[in-house]
Every structure is written in C-alpha cells, then in structure tokens.
N, C-alpha and C. Protein backbone atom coordinates (compact mmCIF):
# COMPACT_ATOMS: atom_id res chain seq x y z
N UNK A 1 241.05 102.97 -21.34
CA UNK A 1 241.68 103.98 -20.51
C UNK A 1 240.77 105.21 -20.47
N UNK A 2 240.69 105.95 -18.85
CA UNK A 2 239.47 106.87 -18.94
C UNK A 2 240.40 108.17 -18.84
N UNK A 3 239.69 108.89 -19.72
CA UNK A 3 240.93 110.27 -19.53
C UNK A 3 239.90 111.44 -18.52
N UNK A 4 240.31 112.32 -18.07
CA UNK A 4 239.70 113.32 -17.46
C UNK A 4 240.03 114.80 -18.22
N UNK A 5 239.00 115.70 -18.51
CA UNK A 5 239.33 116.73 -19.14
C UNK A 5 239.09 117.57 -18.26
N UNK A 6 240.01 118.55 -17.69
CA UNK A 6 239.66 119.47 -16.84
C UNK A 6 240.06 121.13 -17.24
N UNK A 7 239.17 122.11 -16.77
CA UNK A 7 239.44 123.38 -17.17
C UNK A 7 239.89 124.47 -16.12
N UNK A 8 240.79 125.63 -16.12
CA UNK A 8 240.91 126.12 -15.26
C UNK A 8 241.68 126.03 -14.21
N UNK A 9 242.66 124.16 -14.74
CA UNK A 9 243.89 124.30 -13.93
C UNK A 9 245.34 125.05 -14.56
N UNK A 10 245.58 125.59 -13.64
CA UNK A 10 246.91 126.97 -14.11
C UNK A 10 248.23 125.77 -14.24
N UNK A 11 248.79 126.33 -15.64
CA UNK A 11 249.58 125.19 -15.83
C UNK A 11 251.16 125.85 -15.05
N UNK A 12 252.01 124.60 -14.98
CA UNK A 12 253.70 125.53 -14.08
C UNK A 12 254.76 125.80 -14.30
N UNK A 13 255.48 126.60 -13.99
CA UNK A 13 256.26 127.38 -14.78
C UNK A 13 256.86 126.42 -15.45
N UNK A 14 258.46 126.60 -16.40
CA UNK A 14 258.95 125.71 -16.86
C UNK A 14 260.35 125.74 -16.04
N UNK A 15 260.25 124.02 -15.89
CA UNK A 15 261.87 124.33 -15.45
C UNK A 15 261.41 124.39 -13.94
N UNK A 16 262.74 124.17 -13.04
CA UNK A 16 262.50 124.55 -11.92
C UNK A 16 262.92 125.88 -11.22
N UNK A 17 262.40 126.62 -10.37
CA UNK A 17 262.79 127.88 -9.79
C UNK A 17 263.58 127.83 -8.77
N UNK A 18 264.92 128.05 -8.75
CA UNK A 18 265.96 128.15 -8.38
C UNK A 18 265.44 129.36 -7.00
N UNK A 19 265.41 130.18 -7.45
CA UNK A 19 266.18 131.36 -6.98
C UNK A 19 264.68 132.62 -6.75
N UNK A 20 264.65 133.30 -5.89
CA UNK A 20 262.96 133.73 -5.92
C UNK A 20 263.05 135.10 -6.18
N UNK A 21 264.18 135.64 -7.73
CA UNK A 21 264.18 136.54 -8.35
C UNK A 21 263.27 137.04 -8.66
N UNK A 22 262.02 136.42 -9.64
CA UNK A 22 261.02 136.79 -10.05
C UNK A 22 259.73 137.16 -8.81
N UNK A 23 260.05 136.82 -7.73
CA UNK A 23 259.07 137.38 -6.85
C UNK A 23 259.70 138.55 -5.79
N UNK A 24 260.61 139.27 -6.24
CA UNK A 24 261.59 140.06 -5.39
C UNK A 24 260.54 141.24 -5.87
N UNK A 25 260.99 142.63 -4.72
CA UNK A 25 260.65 143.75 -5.09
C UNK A 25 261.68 144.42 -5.04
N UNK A 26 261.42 146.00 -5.49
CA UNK A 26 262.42 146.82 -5.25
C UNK A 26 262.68 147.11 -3.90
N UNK A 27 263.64 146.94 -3.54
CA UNK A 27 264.44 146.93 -2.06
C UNK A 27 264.66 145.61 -1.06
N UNK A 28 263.94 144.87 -1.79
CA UNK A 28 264.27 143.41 -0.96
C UNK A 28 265.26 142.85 -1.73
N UNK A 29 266.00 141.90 -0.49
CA UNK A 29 267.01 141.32 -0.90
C UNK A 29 266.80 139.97 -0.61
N UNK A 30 267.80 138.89 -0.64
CA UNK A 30 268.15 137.49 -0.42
C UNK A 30 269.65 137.46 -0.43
N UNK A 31 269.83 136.74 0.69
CA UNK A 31 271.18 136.28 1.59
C UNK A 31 271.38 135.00 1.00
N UNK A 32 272.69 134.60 0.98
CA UNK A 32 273.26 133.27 0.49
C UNK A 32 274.08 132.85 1.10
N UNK A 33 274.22 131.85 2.14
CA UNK A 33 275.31 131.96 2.99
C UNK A 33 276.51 131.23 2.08
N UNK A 34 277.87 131.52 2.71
CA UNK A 34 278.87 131.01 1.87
C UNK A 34 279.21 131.07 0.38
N UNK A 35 278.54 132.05 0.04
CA UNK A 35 278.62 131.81 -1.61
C UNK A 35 279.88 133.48 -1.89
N UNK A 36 279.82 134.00 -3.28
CA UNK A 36 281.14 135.11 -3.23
C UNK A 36 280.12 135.65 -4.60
N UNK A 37 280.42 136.66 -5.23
CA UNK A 37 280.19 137.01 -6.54
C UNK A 37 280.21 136.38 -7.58
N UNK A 38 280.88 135.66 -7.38
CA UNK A 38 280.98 134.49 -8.70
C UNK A 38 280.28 133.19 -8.57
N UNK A 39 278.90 133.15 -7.75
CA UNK A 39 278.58 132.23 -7.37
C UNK A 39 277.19 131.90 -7.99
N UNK A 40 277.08 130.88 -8.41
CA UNK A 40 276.01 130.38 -9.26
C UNK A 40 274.29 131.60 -8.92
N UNK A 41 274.39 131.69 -7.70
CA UNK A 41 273.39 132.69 -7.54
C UNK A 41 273.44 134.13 -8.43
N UNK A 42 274.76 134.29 -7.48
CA UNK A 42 275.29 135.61 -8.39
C UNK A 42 275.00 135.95 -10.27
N UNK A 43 275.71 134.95 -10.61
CA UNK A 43 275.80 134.91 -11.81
C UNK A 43 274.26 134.66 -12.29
N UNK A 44 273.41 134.27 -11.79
CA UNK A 44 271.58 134.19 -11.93
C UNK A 44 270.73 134.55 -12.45
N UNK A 45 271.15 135.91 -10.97
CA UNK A 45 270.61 136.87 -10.62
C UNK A 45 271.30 138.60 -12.26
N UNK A 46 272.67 138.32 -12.45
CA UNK A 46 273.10 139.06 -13.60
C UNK A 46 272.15 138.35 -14.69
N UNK A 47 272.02 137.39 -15.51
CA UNK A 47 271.15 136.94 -16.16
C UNK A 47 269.69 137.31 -16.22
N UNK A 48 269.47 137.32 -14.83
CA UNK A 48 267.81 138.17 -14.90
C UNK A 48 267.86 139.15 -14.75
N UNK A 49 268.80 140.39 -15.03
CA UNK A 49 268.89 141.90 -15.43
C UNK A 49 268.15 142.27 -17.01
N UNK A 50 268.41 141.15 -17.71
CA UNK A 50 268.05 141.36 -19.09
C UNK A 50 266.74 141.01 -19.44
N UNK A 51 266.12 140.65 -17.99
CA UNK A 51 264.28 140.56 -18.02
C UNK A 51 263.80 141.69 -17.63
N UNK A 52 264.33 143.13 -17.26
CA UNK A 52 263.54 143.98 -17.14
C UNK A 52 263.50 144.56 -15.75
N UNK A 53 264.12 143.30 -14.82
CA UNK A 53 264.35 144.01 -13.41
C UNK A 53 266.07 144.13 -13.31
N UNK A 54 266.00 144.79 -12.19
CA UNK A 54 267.60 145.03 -12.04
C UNK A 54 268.47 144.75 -10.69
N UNK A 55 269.28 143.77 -10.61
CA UNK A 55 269.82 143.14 -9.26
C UNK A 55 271.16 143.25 -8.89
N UNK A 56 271.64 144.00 -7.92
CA UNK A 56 273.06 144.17 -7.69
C UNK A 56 273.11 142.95 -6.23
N UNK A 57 274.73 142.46 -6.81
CA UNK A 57 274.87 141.85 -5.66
C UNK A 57 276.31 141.95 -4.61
N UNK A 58 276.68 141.57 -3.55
CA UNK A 58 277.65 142.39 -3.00
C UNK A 58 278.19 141.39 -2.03
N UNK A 59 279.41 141.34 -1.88
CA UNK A 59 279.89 140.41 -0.59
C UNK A 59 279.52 140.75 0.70
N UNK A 60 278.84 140.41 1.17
CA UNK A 60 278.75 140.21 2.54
C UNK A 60 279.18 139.46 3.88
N UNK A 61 279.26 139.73 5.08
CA UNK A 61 279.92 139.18 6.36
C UNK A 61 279.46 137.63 5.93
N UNK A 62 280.01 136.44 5.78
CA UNK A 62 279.59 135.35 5.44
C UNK A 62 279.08 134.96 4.68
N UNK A 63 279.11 135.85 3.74
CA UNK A 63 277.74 135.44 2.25
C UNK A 63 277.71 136.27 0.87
N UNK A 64 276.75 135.78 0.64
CA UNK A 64 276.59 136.53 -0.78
C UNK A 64 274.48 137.22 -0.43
N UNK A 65 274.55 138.48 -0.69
CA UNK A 65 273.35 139.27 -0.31
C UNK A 65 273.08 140.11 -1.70
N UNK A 66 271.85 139.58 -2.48
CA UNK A 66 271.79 140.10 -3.42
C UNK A 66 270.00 140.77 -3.52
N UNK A 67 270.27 142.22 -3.96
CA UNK A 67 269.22 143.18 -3.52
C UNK A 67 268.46 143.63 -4.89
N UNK A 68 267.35 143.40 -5.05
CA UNK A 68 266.50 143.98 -6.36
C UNK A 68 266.66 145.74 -6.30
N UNK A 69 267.33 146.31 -7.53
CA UNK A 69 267.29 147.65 -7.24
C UNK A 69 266.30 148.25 -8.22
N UNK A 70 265.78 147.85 -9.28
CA UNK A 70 265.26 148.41 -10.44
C UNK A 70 263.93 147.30 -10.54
C-alpha cells in the first residue's frame, strides 16, 4: 500500500457547520423562514454568545431573523 505525505493541506473544521454564525459580522443578520425563538437556530445562535460574539434574535413576518450585535 502506497501512502502519500502531503504538506500544507488546511485541515476542516470539526463537525459540521450548521449555521454561518462564525462568519457573521456586526450588523448582519440571517433569516430563517418558519422557525420562532425556540427554534433549533435560535437556541444555536444563544450558545454561540459564550464564544465571544453576541447574537440577538427576534420574530419576524414569517420567520425567525437573527442579527450579530457584538
């Protein structure tokens, strides 16, 4: 069996990325259609408050719209 050693490939995150919290800025948001506050997004997005950024989220006309504030 021939193995290949290679350098310089960037290894990937862990887990899969749900939700594109970690690439949000301050003042952008993401829309969810059909979802409420208590919705797996919702609840996520509270979880990644305790990484350092800060995300309020709010009912909206058909959805769930949740906005990076911090």
């Amino acid at each position: 069996m021939d193995y290949s050693i290679d350098a310089d490939v960037p290894m990937p995150k862990k887990g899969v990325v749900k939700y594109p919290f970690s690439d949000m800025r301050v003042g952008e948001s993401v829309y969810f259609e059909g979802m409420d506050t208590n919705s797996k997004p919702a609840v996520a997005a509270r979880r990644y408050n305790s990484r350092g950024k800060l995300f309020e989220c709010r009912k909206v006309s058909g959805g769930l719209r949740i906005w990076r504030v911090e």
